[in-house]
PDB file of N, CA and C in Angstrom:
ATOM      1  N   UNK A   1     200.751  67.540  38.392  1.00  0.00           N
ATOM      2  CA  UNK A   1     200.245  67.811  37.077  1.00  0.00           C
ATOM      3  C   UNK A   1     198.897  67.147  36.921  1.00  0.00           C
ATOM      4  N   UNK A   2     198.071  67.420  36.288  1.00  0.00           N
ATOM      5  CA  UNK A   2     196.626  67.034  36.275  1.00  0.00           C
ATOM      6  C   UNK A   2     196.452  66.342  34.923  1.00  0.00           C
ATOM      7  N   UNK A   3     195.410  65.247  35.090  1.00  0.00           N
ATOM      8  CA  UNK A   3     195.477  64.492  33.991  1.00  0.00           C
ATOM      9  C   UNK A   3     195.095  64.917  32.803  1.00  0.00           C
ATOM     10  N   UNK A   4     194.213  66.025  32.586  1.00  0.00           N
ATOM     11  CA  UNK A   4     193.724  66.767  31.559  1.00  0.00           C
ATOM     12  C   UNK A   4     194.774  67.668  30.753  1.00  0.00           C
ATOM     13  N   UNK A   5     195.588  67.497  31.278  1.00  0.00           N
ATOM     14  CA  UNK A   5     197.099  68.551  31.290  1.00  0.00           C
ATOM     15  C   UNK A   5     198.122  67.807  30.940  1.00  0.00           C
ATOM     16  N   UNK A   6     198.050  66.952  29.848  1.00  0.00           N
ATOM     17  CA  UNK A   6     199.025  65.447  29.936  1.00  0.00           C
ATOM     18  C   UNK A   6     199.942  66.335  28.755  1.00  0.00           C
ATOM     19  N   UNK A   7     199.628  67.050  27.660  1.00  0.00           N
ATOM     20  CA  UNK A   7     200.914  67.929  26.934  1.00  0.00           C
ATOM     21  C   UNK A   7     201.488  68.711  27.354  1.00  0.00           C
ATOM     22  N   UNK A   8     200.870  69.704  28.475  1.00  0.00           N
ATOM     23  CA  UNK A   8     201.703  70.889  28.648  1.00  0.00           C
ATOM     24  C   UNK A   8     202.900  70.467  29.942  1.00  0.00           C
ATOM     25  N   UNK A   9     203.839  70.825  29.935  1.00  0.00           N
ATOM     26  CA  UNK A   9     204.711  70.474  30.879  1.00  0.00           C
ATOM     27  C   UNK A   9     204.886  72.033  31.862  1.00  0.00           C
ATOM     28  N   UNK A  10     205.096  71.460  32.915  1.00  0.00           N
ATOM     29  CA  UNK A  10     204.988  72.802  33.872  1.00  0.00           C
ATOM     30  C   UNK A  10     206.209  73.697  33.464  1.00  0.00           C
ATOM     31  N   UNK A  11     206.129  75.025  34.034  1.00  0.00           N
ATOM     32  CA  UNK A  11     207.109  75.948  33.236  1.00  0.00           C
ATOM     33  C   UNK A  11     207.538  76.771  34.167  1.00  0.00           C
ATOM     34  N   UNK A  12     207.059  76.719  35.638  1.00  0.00           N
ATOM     35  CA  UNK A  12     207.648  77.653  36.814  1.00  0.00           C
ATOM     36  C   UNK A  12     208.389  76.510  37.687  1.00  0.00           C
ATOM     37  N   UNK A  13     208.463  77.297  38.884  1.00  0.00           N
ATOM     38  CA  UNK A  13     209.258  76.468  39.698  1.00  0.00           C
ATOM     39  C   UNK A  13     207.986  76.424  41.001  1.00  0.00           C
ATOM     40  N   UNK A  14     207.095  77.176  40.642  1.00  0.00           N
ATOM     41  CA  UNK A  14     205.995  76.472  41.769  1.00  0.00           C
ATOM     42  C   UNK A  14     204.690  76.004  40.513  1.00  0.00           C
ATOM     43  N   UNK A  15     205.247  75.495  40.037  1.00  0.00           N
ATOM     44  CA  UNK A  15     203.889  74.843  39.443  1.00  0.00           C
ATOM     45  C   UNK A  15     203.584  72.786  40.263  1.00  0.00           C
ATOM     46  N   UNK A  16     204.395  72.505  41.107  1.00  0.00           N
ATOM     47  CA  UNK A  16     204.631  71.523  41.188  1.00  0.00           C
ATOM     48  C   UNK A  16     204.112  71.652  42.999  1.00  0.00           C
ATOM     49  N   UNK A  17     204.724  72.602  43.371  1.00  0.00           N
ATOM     50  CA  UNK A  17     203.517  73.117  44.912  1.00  0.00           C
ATOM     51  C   UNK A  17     202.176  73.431  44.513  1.00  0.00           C
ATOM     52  N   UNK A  18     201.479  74.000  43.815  1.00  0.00           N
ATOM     53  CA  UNK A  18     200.667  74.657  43.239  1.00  0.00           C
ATOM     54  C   UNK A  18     199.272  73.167  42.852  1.00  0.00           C
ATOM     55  N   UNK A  19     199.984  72.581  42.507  1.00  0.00           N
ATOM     56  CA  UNK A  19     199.498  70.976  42.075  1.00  0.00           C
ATOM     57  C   UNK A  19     199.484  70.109  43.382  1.00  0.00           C
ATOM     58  N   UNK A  20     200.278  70.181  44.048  1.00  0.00           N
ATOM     59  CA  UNK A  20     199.921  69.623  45.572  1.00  0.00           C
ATOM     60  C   UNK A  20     198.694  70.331  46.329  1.00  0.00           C
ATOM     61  N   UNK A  21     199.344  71.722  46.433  1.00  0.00           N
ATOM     62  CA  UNK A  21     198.064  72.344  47.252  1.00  0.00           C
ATOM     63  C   UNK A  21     196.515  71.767  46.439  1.00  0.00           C
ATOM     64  N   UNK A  22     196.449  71.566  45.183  1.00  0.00           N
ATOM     65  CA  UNK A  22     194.922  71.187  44.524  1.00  0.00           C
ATOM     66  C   UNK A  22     194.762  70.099  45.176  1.00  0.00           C
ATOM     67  N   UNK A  23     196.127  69.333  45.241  1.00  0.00           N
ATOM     68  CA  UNK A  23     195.334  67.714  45.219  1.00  0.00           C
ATOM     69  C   UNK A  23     195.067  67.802  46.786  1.00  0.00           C
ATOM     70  N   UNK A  24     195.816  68.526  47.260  1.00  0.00           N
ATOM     71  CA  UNK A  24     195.297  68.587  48.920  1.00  0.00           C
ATOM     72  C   UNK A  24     193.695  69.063  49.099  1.00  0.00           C
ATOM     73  N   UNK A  25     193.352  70.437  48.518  1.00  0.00           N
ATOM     74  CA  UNK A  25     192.159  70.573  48.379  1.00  0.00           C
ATOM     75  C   UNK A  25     191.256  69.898  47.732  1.00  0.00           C
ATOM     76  N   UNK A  26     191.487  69.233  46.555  1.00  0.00           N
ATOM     77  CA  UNK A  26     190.667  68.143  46.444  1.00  0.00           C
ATOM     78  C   UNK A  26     189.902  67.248  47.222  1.00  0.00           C
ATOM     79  N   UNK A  27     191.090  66.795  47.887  1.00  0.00           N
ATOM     80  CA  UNK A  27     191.066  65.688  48.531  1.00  0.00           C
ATOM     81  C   UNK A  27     190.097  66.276  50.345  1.00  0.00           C
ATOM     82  N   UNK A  28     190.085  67.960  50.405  1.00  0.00           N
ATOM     83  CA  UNK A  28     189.391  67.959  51.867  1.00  0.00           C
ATOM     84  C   UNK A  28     188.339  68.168  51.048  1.00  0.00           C
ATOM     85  N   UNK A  29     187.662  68.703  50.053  1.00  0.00           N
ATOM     86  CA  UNK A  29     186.635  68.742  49.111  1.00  0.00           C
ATOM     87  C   UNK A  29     185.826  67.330  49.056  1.00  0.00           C
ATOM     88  N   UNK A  30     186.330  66.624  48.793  1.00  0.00           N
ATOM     89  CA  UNK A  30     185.799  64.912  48.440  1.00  0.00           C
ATOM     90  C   UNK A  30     185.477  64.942  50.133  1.00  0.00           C
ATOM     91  N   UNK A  31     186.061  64.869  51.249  1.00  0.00           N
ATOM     92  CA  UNK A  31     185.559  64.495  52.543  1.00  0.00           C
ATOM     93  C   UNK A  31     184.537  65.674  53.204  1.00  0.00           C
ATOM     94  N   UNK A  32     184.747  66.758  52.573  1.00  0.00           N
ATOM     95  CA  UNK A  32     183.623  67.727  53.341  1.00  0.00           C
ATOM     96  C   UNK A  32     182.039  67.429  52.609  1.00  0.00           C
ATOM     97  N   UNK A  33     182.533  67.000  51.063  1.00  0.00           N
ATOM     98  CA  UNK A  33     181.334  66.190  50.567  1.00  0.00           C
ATOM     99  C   UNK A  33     180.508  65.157  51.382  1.00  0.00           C
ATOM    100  N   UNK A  34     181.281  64.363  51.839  1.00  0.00           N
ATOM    101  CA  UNK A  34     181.043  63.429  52.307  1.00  0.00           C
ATOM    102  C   UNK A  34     180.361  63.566  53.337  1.00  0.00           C
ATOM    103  N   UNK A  35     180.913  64.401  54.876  1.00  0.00           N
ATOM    104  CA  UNK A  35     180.482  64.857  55.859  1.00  0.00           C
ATOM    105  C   UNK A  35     179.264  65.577  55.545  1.00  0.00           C
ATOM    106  N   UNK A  36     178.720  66.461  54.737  1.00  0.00           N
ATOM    107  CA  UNK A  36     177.379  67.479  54.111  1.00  0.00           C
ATOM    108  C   UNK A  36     176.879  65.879  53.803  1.00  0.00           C
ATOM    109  N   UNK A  37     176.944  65.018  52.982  1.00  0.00           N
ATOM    110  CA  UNK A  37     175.902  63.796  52.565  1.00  0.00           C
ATOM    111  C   UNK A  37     175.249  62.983  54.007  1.00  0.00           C
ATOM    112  N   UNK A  38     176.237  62.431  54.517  1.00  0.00           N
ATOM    113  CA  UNK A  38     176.414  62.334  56.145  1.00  0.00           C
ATOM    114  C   UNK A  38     175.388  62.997  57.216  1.00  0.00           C
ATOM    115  N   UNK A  39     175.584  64.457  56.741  1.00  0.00           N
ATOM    116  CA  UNK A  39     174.696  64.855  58.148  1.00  0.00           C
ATOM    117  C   UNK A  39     173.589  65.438  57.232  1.00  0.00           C
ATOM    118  N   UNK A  40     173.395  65.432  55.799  1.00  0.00           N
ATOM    119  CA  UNK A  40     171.970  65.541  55.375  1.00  0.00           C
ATOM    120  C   UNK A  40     171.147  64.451  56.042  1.00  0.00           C
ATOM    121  N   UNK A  41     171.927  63.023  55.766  1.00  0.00           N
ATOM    122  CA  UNK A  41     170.750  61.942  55.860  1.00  0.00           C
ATOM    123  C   UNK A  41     170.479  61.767  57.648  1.00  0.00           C
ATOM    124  N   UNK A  42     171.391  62.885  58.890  1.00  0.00           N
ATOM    125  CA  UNK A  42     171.177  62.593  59.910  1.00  0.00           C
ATOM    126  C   UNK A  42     170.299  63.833  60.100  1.00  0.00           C
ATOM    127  N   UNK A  43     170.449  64.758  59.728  1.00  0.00           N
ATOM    128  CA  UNK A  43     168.902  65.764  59.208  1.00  0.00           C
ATOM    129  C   UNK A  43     167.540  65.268  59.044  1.00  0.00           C
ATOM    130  N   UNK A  44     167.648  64.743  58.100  1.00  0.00           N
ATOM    131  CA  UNK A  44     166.273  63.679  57.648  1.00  0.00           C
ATOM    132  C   UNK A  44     166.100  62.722  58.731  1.00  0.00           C
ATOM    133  N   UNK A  45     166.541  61.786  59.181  1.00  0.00           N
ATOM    134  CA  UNK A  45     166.328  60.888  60.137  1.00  0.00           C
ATOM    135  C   UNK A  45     165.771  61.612  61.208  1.00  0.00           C
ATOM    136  N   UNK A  46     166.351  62.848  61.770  1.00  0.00           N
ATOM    137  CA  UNK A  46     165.775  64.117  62.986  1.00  0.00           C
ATOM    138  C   UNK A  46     164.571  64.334  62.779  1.00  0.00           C
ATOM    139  N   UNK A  47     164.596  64.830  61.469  1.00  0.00           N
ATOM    140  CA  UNK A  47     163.173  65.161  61.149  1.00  0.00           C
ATOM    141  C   UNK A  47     162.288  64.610  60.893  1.00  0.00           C
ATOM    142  N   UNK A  48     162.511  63.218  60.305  1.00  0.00           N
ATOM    143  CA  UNK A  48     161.140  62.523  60.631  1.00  0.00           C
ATOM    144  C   UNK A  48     160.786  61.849  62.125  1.00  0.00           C
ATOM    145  N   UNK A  49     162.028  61.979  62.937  1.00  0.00           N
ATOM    146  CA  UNK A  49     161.951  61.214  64.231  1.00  0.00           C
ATOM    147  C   UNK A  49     160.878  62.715  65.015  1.00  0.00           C
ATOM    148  N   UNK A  50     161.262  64.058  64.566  1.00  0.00           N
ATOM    149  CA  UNK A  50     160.092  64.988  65.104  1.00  0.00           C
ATOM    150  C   UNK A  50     158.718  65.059  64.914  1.00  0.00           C
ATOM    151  N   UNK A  51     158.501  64.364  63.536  1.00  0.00           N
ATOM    152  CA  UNK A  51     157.302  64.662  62.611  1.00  0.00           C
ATOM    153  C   UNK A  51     156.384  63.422  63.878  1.00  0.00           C
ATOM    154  N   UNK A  52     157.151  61.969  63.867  1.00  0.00           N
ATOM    155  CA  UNK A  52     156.239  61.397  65.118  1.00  0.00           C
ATOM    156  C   UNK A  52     156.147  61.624  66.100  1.00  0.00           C
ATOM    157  N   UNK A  53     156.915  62.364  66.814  1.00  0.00           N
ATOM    158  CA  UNK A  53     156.583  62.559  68.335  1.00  0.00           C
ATOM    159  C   UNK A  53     155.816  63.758  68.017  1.00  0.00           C
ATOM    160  N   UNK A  54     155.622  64.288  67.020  1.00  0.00           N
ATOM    161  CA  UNK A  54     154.464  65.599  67.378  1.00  0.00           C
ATOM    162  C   UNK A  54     153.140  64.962  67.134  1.00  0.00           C
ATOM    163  N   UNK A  55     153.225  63.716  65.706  1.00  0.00           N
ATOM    164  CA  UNK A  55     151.780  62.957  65.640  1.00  0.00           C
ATOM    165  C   UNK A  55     151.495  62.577  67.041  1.00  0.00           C
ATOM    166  N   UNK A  56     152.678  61.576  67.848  1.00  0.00           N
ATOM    167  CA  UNK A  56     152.092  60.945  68.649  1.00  0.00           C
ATOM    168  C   UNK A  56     152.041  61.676  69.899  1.00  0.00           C
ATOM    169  N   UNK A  57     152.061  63.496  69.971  1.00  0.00           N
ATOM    170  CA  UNK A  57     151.764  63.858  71.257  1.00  0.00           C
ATOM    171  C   UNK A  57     150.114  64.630  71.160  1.00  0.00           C
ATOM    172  N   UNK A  58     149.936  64.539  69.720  1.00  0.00           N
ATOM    173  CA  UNK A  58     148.174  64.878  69.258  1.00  0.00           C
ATOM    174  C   UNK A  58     147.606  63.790  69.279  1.00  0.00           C
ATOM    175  N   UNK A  59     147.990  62.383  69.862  1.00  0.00           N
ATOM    176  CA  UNK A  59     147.094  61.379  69.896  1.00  0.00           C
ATOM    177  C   UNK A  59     146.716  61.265  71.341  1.00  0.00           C
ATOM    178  N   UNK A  60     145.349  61.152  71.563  1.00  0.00           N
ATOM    179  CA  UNK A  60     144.873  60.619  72.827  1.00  0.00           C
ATOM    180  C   UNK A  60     144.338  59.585  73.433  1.00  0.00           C
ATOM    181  N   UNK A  61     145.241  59.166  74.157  1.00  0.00           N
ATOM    182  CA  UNK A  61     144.507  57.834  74.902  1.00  0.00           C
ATOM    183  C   UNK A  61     142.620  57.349  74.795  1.00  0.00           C
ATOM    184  N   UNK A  62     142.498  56.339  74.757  1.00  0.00           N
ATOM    185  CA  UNK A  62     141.124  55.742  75.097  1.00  0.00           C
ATOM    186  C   UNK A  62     140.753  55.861  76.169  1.00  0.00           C
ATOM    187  N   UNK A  63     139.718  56.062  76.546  1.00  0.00           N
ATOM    188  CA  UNK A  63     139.270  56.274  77.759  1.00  0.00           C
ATOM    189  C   UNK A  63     139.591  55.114  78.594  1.00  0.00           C
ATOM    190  N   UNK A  64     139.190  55.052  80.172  1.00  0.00           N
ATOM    191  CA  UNK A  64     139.495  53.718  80.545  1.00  0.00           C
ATOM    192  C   UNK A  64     138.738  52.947  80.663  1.00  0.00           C
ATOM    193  N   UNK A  65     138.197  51.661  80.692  1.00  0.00           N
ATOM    194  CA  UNK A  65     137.537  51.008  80.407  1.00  0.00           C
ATOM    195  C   UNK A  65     137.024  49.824  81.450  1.00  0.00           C
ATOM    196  N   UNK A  66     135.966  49.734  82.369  1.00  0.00           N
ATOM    197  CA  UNK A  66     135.913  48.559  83.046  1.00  0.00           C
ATOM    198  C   UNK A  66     135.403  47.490  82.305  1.00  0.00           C
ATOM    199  N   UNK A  67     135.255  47.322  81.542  1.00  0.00           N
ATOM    200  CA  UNK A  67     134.585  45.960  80.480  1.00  0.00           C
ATOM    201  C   UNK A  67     133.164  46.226  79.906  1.00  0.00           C
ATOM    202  N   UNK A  68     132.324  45.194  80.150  1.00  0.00           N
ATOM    203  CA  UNK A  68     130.993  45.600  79.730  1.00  0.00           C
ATOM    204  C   UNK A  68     130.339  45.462  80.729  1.00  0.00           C
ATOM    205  N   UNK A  69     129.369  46.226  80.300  1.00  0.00           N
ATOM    206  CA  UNK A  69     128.707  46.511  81.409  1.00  0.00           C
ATOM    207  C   UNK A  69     127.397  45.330  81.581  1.00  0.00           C
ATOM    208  N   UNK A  70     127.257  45.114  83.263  1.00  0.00           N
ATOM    209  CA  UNK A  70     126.083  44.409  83.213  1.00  0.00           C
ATOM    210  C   UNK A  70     124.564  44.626  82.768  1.00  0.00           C
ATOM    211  N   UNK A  71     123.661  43.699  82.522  1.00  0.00           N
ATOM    212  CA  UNK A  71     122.468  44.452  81.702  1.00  0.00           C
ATOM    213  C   UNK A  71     121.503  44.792  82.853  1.00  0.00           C
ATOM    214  N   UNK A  72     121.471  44.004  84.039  1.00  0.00           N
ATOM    215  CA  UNK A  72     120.799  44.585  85.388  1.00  0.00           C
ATOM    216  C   UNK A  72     121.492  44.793  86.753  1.00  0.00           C
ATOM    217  N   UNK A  73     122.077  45.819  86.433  1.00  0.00           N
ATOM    218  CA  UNK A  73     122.937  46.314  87.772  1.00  0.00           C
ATOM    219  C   UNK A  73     122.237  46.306  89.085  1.00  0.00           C
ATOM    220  N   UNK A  74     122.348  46.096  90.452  1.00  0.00           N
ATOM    221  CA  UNK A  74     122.221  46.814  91.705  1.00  0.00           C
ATOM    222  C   UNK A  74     122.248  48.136  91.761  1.00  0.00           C
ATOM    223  N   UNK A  75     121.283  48.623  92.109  1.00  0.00           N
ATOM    224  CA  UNK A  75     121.201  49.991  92.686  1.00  0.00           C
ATOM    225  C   UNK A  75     122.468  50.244  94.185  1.00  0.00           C
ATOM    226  N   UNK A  76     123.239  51.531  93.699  1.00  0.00           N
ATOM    227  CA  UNK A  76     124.464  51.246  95.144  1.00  0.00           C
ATOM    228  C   UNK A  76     123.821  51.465  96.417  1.00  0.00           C
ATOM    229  N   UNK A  77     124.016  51.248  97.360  1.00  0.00           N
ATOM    230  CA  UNK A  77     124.156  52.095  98.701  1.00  0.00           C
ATOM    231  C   UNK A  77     123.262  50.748  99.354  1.00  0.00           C
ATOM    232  N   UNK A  78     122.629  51.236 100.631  1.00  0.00           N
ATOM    233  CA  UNK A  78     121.622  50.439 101.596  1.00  0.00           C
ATOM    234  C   UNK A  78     120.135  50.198 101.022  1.00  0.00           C
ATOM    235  N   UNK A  79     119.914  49.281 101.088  1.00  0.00           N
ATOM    236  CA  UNK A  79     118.423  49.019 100.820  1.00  0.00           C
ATOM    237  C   UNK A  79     117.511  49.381 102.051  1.00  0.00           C
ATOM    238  N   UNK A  80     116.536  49.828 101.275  1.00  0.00           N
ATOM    239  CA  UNK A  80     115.381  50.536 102.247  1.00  0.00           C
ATOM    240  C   UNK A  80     114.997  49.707 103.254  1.00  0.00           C
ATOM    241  N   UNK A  81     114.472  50.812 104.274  1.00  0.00           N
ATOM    242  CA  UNK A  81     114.519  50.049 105.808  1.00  0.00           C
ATOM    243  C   UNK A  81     115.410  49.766 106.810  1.00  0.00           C
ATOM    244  N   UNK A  82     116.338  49.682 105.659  1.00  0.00           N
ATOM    245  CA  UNK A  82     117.690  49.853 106.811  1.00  0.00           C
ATOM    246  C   UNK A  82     117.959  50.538 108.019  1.00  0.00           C
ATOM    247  N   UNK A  83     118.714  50.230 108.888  1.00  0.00           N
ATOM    248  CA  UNK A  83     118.174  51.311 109.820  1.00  0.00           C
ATOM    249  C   UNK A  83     119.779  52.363 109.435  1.00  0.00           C
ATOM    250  N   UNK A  84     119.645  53.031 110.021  1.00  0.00           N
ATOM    251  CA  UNK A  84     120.769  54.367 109.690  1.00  0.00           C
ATOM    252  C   UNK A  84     121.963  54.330 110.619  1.00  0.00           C
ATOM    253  N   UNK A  85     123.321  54.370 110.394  1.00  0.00           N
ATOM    254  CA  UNK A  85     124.080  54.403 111.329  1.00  0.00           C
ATOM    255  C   UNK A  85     124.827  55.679 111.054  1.00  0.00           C
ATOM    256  N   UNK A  86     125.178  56.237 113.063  1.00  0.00           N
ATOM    257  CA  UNK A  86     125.655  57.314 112.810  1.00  0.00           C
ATOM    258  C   UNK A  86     126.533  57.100 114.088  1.00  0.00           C
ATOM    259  N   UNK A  87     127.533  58.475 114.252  1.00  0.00           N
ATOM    260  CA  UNK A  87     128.088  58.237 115.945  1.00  0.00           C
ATOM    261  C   UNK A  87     127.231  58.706 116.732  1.00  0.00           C
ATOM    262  N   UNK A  88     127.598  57.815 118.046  1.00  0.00           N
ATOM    263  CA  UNK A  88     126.742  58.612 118.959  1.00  0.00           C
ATOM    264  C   UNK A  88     127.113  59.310 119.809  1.00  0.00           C
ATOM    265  N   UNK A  89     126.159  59.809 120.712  1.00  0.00           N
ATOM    266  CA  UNK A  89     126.349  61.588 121.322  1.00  0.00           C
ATOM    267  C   UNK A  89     127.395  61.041 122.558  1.00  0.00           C
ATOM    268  N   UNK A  90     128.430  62.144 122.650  1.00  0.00           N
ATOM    269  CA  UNK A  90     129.147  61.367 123.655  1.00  0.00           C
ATOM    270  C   UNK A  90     128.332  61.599 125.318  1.00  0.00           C
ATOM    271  N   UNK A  91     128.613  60.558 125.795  1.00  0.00           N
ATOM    272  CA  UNK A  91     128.239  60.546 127.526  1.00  0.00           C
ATOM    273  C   UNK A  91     128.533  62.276 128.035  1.00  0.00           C
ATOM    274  N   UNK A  92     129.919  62.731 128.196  1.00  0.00           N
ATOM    275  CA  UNK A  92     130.179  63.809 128.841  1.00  0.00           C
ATOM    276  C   UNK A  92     130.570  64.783 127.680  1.00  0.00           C
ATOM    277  N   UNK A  93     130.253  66.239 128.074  1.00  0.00           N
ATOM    278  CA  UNK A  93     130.180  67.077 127.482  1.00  0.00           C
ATOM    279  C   UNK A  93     131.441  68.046 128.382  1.00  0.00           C
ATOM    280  N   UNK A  94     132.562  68.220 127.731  1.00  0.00           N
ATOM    281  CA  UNK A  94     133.429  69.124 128.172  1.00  0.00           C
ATOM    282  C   UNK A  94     133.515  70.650 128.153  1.00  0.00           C
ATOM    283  N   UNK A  95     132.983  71.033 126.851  1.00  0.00           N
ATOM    284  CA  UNK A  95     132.926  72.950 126.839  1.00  0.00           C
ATOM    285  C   UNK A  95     131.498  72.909 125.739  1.00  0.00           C
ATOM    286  N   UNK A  96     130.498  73.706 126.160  1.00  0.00           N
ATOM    287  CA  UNK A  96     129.792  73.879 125.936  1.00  0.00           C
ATOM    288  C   UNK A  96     129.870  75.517 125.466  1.00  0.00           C
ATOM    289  N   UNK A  97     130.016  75.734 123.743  1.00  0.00           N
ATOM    290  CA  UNK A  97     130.312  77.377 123.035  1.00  0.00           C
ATOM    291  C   UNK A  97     128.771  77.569 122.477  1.00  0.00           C
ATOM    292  N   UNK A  98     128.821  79.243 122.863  1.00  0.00           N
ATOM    293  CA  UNK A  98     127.109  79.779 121.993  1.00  0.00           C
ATOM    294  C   UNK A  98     127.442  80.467 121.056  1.00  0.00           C
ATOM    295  N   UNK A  99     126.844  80.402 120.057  1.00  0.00           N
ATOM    296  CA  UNK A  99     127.461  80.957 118.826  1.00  0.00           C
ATOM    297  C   UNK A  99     126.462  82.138 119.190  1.00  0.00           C
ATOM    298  N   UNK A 100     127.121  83.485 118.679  1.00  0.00           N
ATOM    299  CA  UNK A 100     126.535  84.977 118.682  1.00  0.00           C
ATOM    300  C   UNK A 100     125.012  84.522 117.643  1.00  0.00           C
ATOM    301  N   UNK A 101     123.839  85.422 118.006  1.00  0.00           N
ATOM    302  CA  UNK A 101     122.762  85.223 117.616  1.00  0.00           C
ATOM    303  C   UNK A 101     122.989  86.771 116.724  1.00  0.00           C
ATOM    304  N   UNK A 102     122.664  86.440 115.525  1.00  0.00           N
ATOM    305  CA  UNK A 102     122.732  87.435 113.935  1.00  0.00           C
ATOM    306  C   UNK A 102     121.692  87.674 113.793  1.00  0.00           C
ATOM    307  N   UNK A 103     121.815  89.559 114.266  1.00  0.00           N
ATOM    308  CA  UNK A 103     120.129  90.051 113.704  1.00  0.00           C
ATOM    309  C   UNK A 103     120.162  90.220 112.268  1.00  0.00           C
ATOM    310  N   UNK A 104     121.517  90.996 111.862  1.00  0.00           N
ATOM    311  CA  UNK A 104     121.467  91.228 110.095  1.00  0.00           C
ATOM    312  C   UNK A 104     122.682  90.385 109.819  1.00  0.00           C
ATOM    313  N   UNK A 105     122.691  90.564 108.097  1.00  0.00           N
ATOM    314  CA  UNK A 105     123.657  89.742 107.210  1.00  0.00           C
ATOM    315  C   UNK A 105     125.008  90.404 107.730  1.00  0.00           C
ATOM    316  N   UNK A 106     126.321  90.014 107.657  1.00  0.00           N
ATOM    317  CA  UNK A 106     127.156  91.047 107.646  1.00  0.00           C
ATOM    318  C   UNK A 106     127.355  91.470 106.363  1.00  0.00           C
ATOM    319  N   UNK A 107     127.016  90.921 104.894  1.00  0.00           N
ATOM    320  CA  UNK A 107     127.071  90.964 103.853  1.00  0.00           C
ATOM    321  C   UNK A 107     126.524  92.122 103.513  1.00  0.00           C
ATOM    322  N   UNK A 108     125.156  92.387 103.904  1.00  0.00           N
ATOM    323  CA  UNK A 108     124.667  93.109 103.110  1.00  0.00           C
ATOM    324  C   UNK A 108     123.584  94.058 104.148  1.00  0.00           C
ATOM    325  N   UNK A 109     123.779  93.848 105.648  1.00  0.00           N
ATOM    326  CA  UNK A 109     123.133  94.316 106.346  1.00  0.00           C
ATOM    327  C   UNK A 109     121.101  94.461 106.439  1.00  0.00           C
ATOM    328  N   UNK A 110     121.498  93.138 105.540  1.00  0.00           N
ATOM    329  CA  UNK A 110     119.781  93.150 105.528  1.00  0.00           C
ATOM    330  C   UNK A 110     119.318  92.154 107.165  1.00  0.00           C
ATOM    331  N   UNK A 111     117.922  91.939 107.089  1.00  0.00           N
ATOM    332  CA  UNK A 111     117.024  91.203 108.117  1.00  0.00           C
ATOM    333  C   UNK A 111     117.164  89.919 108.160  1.00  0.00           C
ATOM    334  N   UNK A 112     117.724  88.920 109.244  1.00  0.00           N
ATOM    335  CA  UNK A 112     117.598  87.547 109.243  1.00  0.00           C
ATOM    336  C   UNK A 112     117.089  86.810 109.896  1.00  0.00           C
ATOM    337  N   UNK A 113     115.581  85.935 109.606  1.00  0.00           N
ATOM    338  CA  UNK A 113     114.952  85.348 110.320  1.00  0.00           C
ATOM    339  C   UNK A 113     115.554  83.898 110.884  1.00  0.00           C
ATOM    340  N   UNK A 114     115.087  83.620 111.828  1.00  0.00           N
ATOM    341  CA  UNK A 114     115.642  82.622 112.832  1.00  0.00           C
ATOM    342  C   UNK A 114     114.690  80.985 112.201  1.00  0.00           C
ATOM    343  N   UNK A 115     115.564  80.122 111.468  1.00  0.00           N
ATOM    344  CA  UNK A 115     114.841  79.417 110.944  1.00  0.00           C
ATOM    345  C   UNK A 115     114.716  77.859 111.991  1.00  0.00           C
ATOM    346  N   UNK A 116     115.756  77.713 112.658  1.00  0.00           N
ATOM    347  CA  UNK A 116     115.960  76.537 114.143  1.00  0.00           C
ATOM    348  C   UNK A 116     117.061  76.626 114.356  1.00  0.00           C
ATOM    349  N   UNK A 117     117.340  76.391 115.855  1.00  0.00           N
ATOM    350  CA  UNK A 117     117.776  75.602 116.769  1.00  0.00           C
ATOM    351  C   UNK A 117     119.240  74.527 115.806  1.00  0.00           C
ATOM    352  N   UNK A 118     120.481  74.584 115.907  1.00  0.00           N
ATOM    353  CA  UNK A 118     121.112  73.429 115.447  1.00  0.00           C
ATOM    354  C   UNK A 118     122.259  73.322 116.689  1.00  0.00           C
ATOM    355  N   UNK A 119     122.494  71.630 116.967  1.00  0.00           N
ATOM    356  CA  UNK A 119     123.365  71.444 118.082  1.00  0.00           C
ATOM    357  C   UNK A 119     124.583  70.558 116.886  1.00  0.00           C
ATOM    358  N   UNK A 120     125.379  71.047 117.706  1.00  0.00           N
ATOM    359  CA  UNK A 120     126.829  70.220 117.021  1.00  0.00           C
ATOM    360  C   UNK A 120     127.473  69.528 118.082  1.00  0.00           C
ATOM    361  N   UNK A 121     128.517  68.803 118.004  1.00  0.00           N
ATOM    362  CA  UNK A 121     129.410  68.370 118.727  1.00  0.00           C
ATOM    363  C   UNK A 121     130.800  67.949 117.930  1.00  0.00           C
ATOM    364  N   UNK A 122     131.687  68.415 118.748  1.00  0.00           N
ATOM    365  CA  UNK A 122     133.561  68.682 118.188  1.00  0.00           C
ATOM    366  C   UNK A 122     133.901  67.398 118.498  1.00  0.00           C
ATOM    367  N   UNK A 123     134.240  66.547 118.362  1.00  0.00           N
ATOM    368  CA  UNK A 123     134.842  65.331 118.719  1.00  0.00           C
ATOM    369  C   UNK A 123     136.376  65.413 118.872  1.00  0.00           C
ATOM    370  N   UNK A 124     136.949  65.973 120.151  1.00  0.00           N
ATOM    371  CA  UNK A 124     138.705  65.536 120.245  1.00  0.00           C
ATOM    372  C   UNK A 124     139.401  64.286 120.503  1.00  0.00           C
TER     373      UNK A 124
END
């Protein structure tokens, strides 16, 4: 019987199931409330946990940084006069290849003048 209902007295023979089944539904009513309040505020928490990882995947690093810079640097490499180092030519020469001499482009079949002489060596 419901408290709003405190004069009338029940008058069937299922009015007394009828009053259970409410308070049963009530009662999953009050917890499905609960569960919807529940996973609103785990909604919200999602969504602001997305809102930063999208700020912080539009943020970009600083460049990298070696410190400051000196006010009169060295110029890199060898100072002039130096003498030049390179390998040198080996003693024995094992296969000696002539590369085909190109009258035209194959590109474009035009004229190609002979500008020098270049020697290589394969090092195995």
């Amino acid at each position: 019987m419901r408290a709003d209902d405190s004069k009338a007295q029940p008058t069937c023979p299922l009015c007394p199931e009828l009053e259970e089944q409410i308070r049963v539904l009530e009662e999953q009513i009050r917890v499905l409330k609960e569960q919807i309040g529940s996973r609103d505020e785990q909604i919200r928490e999602l969504g602001e946990a997305l809102e930063k990882a999208k700020r912080a995947g539009k943020r970009q690093a600083a460049p990298f940084s070696r410190g400051k810079k000196k006010k009169n640097p060295k110029k890199p490499g060898r100072k002039k006069g130096h003498p030049g180092a390179r390998r040198k030519n080996p003693k024995r020469v094992d296969k000696i290849l002539k590369a085909p001499d190109l009258k035209n482009c194959s590109d474009c079949g035009g004229e190609l003048e002979k500008k020098k002489d270049e020697v290589n060596f394969v090092f195995v």
